[in-house]
C-alpha atoms as a PDB file:
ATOM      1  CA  UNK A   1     -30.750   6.425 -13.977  1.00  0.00           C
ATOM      2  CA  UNK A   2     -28.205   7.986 -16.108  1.00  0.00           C
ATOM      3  CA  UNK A   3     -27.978  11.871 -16.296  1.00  0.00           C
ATOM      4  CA  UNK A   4     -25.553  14.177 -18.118  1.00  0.00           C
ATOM      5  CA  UNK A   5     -24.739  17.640 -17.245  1.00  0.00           C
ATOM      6  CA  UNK A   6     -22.416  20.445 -18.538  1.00  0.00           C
ATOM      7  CA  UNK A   7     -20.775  22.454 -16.464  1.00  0.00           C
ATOM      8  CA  UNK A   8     -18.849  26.013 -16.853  1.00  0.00           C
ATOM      9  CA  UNK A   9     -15.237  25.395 -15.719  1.00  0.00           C
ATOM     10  CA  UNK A  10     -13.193  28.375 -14.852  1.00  0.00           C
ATOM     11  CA  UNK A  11      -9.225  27.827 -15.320  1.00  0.00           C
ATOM     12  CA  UNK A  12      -8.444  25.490 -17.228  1.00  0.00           C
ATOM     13  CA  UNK A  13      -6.037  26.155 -20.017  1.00  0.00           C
ATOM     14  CA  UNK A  14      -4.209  23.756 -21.860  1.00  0.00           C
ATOM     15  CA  UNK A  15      -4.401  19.638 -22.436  1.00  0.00           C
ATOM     16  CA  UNK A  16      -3.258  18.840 -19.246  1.00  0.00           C
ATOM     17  CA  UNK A  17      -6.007  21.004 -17.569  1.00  0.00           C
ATOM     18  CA  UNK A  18      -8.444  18.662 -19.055  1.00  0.00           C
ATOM     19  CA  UNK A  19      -6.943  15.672 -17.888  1.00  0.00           C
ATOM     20  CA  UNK A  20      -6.389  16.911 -14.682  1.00  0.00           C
ATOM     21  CA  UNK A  21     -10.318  17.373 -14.314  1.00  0.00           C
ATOM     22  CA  UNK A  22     -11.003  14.000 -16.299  1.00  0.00           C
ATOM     23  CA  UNK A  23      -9.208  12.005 -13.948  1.00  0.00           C
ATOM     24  CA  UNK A  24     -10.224  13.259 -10.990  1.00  0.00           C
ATOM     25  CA  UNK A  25     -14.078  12.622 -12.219  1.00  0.00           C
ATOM     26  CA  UNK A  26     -13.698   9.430 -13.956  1.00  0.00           C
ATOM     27  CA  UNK A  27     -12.219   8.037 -10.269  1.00  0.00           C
ATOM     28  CA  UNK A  28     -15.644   8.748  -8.905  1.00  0.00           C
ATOM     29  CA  UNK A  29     -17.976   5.917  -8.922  1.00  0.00           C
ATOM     30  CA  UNK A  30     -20.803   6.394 -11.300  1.00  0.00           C
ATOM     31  CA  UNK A  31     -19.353   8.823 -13.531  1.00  0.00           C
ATOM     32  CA  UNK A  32     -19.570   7.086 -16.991  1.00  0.00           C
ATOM     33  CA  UNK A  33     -18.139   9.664 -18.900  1.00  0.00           C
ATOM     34  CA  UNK A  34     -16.270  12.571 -18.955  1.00  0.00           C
ATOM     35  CA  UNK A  35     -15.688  15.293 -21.960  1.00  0.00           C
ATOM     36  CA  UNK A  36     -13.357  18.636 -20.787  1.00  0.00           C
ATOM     37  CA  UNK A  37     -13.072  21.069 -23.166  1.00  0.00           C
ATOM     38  CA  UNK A  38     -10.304  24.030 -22.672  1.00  0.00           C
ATOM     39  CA  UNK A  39     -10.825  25.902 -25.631  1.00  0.00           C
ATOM     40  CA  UNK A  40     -15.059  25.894 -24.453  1.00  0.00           C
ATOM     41  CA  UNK A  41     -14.396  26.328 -20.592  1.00  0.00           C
ATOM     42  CA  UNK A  42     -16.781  23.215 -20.319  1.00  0.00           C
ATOM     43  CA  UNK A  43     -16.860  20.198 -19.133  1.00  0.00           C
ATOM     44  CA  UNK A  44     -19.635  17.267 -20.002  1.00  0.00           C
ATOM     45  CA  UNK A  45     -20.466  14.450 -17.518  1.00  0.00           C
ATOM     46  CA  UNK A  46     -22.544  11.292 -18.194  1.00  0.00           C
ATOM     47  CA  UNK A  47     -22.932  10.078 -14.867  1.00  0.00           C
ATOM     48  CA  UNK A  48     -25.293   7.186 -12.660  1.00  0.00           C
ATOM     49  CA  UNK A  49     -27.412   9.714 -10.554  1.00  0.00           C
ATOM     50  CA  UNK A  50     -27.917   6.523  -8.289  1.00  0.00           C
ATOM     51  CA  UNK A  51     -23.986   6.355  -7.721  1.00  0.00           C
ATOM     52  CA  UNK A  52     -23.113  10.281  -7.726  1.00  0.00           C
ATOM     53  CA  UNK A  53     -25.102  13.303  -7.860  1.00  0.00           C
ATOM     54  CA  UNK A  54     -23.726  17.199  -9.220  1.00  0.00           C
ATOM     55  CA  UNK A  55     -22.504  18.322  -6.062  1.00  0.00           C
ATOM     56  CA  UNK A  56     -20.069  15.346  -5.872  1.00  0.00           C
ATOM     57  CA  UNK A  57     -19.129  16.173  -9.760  1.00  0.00           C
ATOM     58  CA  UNK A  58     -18.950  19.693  -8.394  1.00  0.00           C
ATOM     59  CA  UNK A  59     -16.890  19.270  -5.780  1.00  0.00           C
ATOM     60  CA  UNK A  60     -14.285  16.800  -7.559  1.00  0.00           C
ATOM     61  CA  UNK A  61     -13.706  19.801  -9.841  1.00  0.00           C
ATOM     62  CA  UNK A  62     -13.239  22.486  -7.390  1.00  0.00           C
ATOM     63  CA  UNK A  63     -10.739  20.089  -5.395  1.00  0.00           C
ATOM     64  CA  UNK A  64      -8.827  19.777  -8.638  1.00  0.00           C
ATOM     65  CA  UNK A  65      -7.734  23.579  -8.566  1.00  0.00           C
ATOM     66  CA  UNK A  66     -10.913  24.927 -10.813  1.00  0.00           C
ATOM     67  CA  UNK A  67     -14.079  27.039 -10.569  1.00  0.00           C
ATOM     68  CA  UNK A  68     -17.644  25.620 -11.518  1.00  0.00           C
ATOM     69  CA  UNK A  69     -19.315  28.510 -12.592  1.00  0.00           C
ATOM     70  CA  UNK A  70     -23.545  28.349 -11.819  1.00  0.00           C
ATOM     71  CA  UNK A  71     -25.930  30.136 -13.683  1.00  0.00           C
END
């Protein structure tokens, strides 16, 4: 079942922020898309929620130097 979520990212800056976090998301099995946006602090995943779930997103992003801020 495919899901999408967007998530507040703290930190990143600049182009290469956005890679940084799109690479280290679109490694993860069951991510099926990936959309980081700098200027918006967000980033949009389309992901297999049989594959991956959030936290997994969640922590991907963290481990790539960044803050996931929760509501």
């Amino acid at each position: 079942m495919t899901e999408s979520v967007s998530l507040n990212v703290i930190g990143m800056k600049c182009g290469g922020c956005e890679t940084n976090v799109t690479t280290k998301l679109q490694a993860i099995d069951g991510v099926l898309s990936v959309k980081a946006s700098s200027k918006d602090k967000e980033v949009k995943v389309d992901f297999d929620a049989e594959k991956t779930s959030l936290d997994v997103i969640t922590d991907a992003i963290i481990d790539a130097g960044f803050t996931v801020e929760t509501a």
